[in-house]
PDB file of N, CA and C in Angstrom:
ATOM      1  N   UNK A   1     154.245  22.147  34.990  1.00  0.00           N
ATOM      2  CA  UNK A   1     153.838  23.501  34.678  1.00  0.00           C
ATOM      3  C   UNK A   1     152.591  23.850  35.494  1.00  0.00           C
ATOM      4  N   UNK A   2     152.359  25.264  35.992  1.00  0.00           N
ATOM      5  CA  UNK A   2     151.454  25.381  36.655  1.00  0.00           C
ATOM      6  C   UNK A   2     150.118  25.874  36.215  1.00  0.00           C
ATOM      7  N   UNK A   3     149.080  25.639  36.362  1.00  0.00           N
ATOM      8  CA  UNK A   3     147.498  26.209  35.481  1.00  0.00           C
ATOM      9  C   UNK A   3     147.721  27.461  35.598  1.00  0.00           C
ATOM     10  N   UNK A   4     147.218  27.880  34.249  1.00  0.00           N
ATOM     11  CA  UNK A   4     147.307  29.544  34.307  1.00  0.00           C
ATOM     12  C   UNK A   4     145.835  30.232  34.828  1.00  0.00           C
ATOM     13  N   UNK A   5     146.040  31.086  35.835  1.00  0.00           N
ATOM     14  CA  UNK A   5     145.502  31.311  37.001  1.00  0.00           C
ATOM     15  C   UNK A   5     144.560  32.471  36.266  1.00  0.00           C
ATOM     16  N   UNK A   6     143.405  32.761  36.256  1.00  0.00           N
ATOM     17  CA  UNK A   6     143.013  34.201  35.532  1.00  0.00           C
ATOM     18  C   UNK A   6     142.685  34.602  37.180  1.00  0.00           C
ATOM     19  N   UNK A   7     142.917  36.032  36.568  1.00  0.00           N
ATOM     20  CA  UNK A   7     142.480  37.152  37.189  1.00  0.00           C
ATOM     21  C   UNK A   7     140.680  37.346  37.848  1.00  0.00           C
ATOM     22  N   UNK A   8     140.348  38.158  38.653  1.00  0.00           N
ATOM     23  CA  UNK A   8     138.808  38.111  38.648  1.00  0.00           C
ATOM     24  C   UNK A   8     138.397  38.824  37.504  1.00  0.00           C
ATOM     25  N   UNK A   9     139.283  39.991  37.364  1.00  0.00           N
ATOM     26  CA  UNK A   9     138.662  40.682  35.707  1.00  0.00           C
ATOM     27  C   UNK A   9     138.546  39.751  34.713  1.00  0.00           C
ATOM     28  N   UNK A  10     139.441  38.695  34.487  1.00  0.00           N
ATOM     29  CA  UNK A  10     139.137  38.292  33.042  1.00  0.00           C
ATOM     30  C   UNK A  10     137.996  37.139  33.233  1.00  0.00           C
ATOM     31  N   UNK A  11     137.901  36.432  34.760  1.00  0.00           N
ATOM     32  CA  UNK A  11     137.026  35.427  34.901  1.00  0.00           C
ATOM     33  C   UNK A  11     135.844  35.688  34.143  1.00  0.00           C
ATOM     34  N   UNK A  12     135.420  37.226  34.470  1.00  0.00           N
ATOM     35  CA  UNK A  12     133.657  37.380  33.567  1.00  0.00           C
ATOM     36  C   UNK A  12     133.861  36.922  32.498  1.00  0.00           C
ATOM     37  N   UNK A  13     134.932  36.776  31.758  1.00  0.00           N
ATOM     38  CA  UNK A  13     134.430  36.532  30.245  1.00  0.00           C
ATOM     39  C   UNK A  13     134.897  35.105  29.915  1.00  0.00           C
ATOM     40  N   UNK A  14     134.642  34.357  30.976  1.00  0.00           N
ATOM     41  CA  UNK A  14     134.524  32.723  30.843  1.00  0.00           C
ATOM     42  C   UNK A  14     133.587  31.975  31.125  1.00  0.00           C
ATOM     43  N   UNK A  15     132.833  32.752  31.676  1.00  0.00           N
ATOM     44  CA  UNK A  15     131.469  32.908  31.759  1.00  0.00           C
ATOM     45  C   UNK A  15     129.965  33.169  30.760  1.00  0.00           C
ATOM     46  N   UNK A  16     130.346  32.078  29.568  1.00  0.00           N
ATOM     47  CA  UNK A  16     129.775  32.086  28.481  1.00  0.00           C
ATOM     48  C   UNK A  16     128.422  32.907  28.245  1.00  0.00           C
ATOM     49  N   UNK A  17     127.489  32.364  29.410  1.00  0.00           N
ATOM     50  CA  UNK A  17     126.128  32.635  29.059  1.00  0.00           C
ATOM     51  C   UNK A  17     125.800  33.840  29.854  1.00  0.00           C
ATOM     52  N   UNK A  18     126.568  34.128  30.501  1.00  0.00           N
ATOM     53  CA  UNK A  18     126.407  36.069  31.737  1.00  0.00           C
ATOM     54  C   UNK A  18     127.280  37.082  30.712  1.00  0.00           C
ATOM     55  N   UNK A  19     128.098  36.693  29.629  1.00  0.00           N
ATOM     56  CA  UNK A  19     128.998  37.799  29.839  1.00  0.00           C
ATOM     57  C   UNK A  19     128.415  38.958  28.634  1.00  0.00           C
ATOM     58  N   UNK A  20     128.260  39.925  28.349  1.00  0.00           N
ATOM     59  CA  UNK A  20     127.478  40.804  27.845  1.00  0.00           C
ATOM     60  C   UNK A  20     128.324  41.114  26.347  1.00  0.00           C
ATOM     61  N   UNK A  21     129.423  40.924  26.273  1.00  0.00           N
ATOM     62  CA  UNK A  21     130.306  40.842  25.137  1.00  0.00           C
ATOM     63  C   UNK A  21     129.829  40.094  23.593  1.00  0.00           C
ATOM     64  N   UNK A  22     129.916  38.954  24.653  1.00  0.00           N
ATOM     65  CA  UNK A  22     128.955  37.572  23.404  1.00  0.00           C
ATOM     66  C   UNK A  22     127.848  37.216  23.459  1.00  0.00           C
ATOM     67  N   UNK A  23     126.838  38.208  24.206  1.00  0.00           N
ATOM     68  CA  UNK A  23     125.701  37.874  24.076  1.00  0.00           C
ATOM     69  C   UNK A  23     124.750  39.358  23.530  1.00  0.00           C
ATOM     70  N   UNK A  24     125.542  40.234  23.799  1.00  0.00           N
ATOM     71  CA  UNK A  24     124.694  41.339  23.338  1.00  0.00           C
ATOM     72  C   UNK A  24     125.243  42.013  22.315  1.00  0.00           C
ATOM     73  N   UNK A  25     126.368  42.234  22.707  1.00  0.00           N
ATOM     74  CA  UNK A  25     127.509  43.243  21.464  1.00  0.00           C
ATOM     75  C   UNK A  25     127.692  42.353  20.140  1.00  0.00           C
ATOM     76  N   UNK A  26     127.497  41.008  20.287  1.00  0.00           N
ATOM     77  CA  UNK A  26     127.644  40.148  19.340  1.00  0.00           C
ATOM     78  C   UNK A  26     126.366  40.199  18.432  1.00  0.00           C
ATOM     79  N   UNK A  27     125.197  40.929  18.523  1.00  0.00           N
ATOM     80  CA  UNK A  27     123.454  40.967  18.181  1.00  0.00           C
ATOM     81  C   UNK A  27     124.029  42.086  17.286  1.00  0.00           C
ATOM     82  N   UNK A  28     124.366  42.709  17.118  1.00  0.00           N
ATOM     83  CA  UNK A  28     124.698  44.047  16.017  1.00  0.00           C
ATOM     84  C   UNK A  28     126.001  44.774  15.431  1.00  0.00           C
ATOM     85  N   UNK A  29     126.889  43.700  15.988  1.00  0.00           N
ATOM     86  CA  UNK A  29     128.252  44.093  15.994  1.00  0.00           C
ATOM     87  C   UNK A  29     128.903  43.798  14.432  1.00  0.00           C
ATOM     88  N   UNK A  30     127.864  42.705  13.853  1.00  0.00           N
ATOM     89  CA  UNK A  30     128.405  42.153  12.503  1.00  0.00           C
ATOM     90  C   UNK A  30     128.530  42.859  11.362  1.00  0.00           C
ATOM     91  N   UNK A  31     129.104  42.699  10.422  1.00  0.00           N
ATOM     92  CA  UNK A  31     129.351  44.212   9.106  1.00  0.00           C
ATOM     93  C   UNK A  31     128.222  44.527   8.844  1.00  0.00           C
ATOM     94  N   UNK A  32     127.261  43.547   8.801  1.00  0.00           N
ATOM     95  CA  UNK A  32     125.949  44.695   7.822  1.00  0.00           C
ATOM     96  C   UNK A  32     124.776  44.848   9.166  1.00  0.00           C
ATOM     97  N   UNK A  33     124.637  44.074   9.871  1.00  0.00           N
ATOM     98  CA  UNK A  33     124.023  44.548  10.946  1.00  0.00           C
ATOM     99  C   UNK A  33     124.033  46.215  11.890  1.00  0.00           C
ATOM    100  N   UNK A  34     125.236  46.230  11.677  1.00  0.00           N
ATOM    101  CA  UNK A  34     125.741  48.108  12.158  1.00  0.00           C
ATOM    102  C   UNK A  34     125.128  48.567  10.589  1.00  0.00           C
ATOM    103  N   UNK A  35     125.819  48.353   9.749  1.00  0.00           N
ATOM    104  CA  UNK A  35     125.613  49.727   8.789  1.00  0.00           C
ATOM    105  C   UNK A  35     124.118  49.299   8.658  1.00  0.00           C
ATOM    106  N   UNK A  36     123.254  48.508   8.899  1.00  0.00           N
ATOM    107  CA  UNK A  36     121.830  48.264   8.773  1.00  0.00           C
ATOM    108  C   UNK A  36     121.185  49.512   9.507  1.00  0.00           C
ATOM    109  N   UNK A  37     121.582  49.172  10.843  1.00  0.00           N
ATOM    110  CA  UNK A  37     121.029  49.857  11.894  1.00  0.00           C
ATOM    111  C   UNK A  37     121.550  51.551  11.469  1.00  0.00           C
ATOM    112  N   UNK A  38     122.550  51.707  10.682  1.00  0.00           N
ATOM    113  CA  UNK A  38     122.654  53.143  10.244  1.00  0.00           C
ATOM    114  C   UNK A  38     121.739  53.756   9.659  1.00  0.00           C
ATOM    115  N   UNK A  39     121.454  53.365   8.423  1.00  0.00           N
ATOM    116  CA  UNK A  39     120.601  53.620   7.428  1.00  0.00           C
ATOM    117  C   UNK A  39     119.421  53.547   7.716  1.00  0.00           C
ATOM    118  N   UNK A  40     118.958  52.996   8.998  1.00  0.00           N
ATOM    119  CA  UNK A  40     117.603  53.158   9.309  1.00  0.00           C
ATOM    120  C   UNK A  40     117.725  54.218  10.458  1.00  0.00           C
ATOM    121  N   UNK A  41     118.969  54.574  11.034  1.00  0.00           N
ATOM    122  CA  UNK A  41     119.065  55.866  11.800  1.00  0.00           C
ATOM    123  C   UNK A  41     118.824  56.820  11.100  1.00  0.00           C
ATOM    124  N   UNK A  42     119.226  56.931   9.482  1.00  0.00           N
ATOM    125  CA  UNK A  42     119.072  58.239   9.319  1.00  0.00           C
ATOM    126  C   UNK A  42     117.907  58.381   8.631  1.00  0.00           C
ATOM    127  N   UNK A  43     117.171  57.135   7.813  1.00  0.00           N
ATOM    128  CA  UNK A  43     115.730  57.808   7.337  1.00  0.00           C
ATOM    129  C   UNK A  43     114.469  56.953   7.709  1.00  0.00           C
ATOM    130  N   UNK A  44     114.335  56.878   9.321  1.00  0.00           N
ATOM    131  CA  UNK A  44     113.290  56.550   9.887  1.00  0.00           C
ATOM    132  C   UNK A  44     113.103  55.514   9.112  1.00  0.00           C
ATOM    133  N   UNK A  45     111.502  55.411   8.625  1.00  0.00           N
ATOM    134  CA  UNK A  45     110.950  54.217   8.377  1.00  0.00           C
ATOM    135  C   UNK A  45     111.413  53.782   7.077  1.00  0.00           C
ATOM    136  N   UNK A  46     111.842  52.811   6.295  1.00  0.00           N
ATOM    137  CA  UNK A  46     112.686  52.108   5.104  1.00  0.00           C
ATOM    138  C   UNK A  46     112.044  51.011   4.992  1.00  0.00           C
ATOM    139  N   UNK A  47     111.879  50.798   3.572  1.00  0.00           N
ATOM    140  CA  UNK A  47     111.798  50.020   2.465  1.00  0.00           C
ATOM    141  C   UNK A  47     112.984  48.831   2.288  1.00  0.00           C
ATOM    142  N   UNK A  48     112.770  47.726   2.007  1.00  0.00           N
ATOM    143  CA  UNK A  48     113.687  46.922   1.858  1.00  0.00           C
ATOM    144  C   UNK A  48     114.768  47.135   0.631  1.00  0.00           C
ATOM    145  N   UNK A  49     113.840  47.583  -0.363  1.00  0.00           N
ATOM    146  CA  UNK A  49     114.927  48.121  -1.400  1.00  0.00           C
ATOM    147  C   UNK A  49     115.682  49.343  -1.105  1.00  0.00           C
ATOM    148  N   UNK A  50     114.944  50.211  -0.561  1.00  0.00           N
ATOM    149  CA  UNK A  50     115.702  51.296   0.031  1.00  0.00           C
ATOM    150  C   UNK A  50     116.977  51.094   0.836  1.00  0.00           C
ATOM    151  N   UNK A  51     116.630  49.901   1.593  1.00  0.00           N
ATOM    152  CA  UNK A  51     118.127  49.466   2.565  1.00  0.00           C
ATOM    153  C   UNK A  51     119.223  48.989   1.202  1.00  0.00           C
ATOM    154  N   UNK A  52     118.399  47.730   0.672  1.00  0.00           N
ATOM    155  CA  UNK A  52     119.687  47.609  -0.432  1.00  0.00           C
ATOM    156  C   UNK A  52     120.406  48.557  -1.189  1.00  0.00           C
ATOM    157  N   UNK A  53     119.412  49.011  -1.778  1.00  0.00           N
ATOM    158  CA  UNK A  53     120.030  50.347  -2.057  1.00  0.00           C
ATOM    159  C   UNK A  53     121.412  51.354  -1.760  1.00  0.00           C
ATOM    160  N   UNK A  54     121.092  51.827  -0.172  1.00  0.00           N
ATOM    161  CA  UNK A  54     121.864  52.154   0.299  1.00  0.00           C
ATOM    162  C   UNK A  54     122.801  51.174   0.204  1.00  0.00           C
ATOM    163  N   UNK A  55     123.466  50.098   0.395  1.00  0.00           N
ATOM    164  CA  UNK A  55     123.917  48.718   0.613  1.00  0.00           C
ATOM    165  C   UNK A  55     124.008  48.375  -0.222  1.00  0.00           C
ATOM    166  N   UNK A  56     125.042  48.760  -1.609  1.00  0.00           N
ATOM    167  CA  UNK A  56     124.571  48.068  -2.828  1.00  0.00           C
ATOM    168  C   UNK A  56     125.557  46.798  -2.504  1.00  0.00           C
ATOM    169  N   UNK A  57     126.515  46.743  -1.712  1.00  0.00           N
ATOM    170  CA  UNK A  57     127.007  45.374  -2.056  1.00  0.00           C
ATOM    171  C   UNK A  57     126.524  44.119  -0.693  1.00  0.00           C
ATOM    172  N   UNK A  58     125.414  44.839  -0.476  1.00  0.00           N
ATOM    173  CA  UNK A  58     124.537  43.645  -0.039  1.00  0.00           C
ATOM    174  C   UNK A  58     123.785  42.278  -0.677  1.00  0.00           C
ATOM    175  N   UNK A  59     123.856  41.153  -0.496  1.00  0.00           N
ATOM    176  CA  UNK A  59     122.618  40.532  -1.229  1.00  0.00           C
ATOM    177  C   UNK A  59     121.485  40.382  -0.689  1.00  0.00           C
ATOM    178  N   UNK A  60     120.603  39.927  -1.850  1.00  0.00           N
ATOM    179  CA  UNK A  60     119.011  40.250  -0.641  1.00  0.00           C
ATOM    180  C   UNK A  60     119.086  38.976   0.482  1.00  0.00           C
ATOM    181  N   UNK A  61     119.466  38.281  -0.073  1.00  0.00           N
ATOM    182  CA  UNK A  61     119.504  36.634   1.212  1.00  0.00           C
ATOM    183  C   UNK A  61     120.041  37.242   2.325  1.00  0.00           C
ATOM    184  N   UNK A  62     121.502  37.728   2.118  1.00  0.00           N
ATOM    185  CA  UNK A  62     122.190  38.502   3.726  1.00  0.00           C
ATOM    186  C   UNK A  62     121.069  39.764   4.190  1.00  0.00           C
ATOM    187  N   UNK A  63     120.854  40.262   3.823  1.00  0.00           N
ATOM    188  CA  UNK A  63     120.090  41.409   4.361  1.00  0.00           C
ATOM    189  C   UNK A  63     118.734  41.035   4.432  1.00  0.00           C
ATOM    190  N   UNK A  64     118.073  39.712   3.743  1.00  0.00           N
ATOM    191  CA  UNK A  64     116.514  39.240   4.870  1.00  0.00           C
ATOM    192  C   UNK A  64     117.334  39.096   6.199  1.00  0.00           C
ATOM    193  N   UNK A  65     118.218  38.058   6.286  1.00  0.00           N
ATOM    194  CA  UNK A  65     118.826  37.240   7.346  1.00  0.00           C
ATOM    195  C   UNK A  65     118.712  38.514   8.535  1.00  0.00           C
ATOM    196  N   UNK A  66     119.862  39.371   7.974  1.00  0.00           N
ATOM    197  CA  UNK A  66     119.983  40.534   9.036  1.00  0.00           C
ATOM    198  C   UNK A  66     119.081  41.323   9.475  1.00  0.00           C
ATOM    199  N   UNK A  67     117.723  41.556   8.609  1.00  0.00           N
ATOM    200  CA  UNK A  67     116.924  41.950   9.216  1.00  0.00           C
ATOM    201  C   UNK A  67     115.849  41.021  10.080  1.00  0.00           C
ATOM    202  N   UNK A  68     115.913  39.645   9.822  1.00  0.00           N
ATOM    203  CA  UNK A  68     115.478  38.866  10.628  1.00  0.00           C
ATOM    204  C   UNK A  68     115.984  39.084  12.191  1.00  0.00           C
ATOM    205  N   UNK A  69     117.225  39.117  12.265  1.00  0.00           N
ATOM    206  CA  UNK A  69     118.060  39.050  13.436  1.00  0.00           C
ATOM    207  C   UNK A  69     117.594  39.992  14.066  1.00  0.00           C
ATOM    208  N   UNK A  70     118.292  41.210  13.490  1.00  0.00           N
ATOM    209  CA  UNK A  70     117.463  42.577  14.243  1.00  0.00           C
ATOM    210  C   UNK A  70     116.151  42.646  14.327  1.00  0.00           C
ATOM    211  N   UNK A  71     115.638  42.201  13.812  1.00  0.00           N
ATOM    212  CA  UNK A  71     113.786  42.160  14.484  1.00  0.00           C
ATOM    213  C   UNK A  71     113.762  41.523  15.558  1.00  0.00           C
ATOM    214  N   UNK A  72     114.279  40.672  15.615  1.00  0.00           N
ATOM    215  CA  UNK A  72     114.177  38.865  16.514  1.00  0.00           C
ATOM    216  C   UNK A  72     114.866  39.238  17.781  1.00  0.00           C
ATOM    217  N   UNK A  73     115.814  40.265  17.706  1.00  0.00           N
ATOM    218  CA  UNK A  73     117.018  40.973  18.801  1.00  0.00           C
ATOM    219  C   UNK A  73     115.818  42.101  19.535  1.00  0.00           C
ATOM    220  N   UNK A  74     115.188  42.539  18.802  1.00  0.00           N
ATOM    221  CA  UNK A  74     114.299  43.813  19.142  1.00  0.00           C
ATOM    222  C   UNK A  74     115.173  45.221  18.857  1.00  0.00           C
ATOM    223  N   UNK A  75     115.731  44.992  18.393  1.00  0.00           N
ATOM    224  CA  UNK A  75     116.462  46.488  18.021  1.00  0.00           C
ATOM    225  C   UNK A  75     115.861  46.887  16.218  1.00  0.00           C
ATOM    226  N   UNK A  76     114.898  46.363  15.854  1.00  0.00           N
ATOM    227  CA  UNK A  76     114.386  46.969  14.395  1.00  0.00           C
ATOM    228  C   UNK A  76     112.647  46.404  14.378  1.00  0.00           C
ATOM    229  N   UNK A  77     111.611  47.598  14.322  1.00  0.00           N
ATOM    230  CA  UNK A  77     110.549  46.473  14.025  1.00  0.00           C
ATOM    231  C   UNK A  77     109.910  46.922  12.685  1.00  0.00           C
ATOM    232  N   UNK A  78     109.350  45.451  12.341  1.00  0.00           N
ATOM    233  CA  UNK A  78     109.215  45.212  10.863  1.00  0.00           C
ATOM    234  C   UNK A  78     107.664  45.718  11.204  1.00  0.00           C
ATOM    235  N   UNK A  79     107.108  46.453  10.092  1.00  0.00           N
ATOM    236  CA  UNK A  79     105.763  46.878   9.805  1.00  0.00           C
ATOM    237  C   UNK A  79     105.049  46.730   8.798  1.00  0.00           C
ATOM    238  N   UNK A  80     104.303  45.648   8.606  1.00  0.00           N
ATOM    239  CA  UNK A  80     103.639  45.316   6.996  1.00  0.00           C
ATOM    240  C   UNK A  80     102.237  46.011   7.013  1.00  0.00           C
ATOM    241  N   UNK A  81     102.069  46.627   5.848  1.00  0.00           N
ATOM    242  CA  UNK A  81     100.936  47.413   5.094  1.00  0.00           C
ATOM    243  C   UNK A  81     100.281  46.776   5.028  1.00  0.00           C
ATOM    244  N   UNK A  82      98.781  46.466   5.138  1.00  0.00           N
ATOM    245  CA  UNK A  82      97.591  45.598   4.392  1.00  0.00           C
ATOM    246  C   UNK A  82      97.214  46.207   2.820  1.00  0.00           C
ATOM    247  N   UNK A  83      98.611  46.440   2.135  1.00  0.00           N
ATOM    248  CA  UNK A  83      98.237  47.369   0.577  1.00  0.00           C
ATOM    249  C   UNK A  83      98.471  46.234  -0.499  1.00  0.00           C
ATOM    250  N   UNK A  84      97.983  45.974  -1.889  1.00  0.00           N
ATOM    251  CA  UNK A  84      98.134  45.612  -2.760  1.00  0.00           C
ATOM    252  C   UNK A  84      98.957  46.546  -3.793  1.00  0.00           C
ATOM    253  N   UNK A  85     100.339  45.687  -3.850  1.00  0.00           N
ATOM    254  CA  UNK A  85     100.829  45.030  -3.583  1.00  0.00           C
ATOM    255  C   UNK A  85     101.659  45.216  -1.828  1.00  0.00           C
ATOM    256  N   UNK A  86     101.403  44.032  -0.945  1.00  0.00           N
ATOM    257  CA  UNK A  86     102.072  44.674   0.466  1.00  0.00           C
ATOM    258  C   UNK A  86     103.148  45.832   0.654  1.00  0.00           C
ATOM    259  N   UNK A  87     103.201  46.242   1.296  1.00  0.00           N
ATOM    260  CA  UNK A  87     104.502  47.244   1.922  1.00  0.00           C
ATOM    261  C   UNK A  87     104.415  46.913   3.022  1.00  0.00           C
ATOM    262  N   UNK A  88     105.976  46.676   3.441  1.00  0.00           N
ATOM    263  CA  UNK A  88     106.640  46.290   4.142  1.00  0.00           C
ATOM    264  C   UNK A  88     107.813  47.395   4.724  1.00  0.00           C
ATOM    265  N   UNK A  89     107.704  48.164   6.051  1.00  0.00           N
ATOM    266  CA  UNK A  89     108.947  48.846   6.684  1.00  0.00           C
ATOM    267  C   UNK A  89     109.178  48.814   7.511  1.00  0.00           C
ATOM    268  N   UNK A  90     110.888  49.243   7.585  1.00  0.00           N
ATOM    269  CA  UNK A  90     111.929  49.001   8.894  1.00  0.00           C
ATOM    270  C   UNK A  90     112.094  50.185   9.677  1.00  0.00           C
ATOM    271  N   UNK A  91     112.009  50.246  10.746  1.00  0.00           N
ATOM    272  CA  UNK A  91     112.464  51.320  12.062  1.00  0.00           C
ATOM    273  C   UNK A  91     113.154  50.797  13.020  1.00  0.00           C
ATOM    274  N   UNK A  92     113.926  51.776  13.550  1.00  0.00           N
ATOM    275  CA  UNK A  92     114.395  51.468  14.855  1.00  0.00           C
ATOM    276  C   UNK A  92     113.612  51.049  15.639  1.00  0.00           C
ATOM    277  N   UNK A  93     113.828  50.679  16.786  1.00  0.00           N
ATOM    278  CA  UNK A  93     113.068  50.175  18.023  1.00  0.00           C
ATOM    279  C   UNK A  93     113.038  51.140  18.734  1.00  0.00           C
ATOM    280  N   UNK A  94     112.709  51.331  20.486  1.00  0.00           N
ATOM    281  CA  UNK A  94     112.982  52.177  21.012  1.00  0.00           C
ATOM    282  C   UNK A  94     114.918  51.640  21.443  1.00  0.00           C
ATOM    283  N   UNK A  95     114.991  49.982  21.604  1.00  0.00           N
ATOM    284  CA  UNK A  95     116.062  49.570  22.368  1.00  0.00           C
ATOM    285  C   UNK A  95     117.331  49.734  20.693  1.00  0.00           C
ATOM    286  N   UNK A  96     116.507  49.861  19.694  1.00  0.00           N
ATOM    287  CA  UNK A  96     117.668  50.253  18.694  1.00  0.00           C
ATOM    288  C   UNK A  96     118.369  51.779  18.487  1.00  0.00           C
ATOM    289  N   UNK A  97     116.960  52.514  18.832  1.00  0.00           N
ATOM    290  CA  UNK A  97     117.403  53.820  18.923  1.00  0.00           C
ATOM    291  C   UNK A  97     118.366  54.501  20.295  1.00  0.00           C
ATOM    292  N   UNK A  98     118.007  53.325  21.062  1.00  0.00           N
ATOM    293  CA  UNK A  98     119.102  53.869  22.459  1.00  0.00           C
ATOM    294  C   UNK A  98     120.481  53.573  21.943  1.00  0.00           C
ATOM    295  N   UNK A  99     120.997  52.416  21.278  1.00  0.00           N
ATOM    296  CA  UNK A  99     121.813  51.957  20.907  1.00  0.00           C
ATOM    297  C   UNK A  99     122.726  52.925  20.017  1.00  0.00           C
ATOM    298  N   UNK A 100     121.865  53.658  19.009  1.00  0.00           N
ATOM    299  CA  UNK A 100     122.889  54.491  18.105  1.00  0.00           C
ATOM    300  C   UNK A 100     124.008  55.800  18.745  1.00  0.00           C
ATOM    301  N   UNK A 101     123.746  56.526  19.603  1.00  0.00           N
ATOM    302  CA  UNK A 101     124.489  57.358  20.207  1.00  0.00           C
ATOM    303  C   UNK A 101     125.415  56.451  20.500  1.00  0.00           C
ATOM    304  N   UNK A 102     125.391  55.034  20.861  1.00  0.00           N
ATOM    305  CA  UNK A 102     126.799  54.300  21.107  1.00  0.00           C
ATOM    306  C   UNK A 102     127.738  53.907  19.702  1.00  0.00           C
ATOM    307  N   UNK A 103     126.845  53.328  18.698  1.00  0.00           N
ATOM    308  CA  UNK A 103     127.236  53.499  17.630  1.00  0.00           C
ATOM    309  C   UNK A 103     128.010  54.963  17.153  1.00  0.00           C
ATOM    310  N   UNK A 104     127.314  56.071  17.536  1.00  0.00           N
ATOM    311  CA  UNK A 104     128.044  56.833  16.815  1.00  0.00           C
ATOM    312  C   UNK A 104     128.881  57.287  16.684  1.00  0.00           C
ATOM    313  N   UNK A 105     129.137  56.896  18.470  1.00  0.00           N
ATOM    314  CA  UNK A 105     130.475  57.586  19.021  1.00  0.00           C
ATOM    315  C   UNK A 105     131.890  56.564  18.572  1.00  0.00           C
ATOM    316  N   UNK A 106     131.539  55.181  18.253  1.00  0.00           N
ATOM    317  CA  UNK A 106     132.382  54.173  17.277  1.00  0.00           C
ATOM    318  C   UNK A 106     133.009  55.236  16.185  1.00  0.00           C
ATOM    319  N   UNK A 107     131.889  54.844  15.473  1.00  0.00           N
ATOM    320  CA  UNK A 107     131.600  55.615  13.736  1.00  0.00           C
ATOM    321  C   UNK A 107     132.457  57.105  13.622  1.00  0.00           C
ATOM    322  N   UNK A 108     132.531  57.726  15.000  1.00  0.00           N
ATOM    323  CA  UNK A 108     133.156  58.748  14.691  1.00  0.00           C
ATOM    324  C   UNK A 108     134.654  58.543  15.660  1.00  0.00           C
ATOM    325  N   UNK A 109     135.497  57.517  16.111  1.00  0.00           N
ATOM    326  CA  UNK A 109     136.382  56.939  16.793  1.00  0.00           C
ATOM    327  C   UNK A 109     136.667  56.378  15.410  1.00  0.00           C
ATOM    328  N   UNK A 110     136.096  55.581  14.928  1.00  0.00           N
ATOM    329  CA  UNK A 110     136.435  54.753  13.645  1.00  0.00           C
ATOM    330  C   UNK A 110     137.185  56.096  12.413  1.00  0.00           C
ATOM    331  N   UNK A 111     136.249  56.997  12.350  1.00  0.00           N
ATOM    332  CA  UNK A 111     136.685  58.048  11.606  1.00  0.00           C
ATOM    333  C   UNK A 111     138.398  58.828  11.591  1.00  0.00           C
ATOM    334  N   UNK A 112     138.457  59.336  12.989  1.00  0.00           N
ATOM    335  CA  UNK A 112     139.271  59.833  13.418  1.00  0.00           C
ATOM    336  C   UNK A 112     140.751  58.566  13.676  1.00  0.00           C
ATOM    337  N   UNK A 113     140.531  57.654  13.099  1.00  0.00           N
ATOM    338  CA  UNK A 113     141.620  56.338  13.693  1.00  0.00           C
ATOM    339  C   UNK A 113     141.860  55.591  12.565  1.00  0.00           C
ATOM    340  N   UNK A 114     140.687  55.611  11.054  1.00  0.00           N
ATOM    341  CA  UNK A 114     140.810  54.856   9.947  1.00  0.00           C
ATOM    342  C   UNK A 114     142.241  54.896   9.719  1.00  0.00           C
ATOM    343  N   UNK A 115     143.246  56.017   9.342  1.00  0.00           N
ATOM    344  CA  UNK A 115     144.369  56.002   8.623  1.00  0.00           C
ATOM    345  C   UNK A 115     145.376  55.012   9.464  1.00  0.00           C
ATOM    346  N   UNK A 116     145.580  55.609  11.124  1.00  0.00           N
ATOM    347  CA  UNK A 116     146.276  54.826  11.509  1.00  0.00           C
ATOM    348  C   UNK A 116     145.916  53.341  11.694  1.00  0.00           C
ATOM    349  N   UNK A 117     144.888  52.746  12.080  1.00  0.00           N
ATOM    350  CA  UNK A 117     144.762  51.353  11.794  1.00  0.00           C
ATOM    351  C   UNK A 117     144.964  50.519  10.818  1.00  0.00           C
ATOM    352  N   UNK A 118     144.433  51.325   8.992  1.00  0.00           N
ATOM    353  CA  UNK A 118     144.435  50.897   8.332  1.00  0.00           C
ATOM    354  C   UNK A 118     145.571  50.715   7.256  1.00  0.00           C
ATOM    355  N   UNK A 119     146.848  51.198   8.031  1.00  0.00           N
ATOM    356  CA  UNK A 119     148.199  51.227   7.376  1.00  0.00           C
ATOM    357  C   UNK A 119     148.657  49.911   7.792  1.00  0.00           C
ATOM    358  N   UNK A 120     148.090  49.210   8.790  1.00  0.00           N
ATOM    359  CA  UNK A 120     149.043  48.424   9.795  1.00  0.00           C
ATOM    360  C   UNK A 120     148.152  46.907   9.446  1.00  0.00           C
TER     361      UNK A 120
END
């Protein structure tokens, strides 16, 4: 049998550590990581309970985690108060806020496509 030969298109994505798929799209692509990055699109600076909130079927362990990530990614930065008792809030970045117009145009592809995908 003969080796199966890839293409130059598909070569990029054998290319573990260059290819932009699994190294970048993979940083916010995860279920609560997007709707994270939503909810801080629409009311600027947020409260951790405020995210859960929105997120009720979040737990707080997954959503430190995820906001760890997104801080650590640079697409969210964390801002602590010097107040008794601390406050602590989330914003976009500048590189998170470039990001959402791509998101949105998903979110509203996702919209317009839910029925037919989700029959199948």
């Amino acid at each position: 049998m003969k080796p199966l030969q890839l293409d130059d298109n598909l070569k990029k994505y054998t290319r573990t550590s260059e290819c932009p798929i699994r190294n970048v799209i993979s940083r916010f692509s995860g279920k609560w990581s997007m709707l994270v990055l939503c909810v801080l699109a629409e009311n600027e600076a947020t409260r951790f309970n405020a995210i859960g909130k929105a997120l009720p079927d979040i737990s707080s362990k997954v959503l430190t985690d995820t906001l760890k990530n997104l801080e650590s990614d640079g697409l969210i930065v964390r801002r602590l108060y010097a107040e008794i008792p601390p406050r602590v809030e989330y914003s976009l970045s500048d590189t998170g806020r470039s990001l959402m117009p791509v998101i949105g145009q998903l979110i509203s592809w996702a919209i317009a496509n839910f029925d037919n995908i989700g029959r199948r």
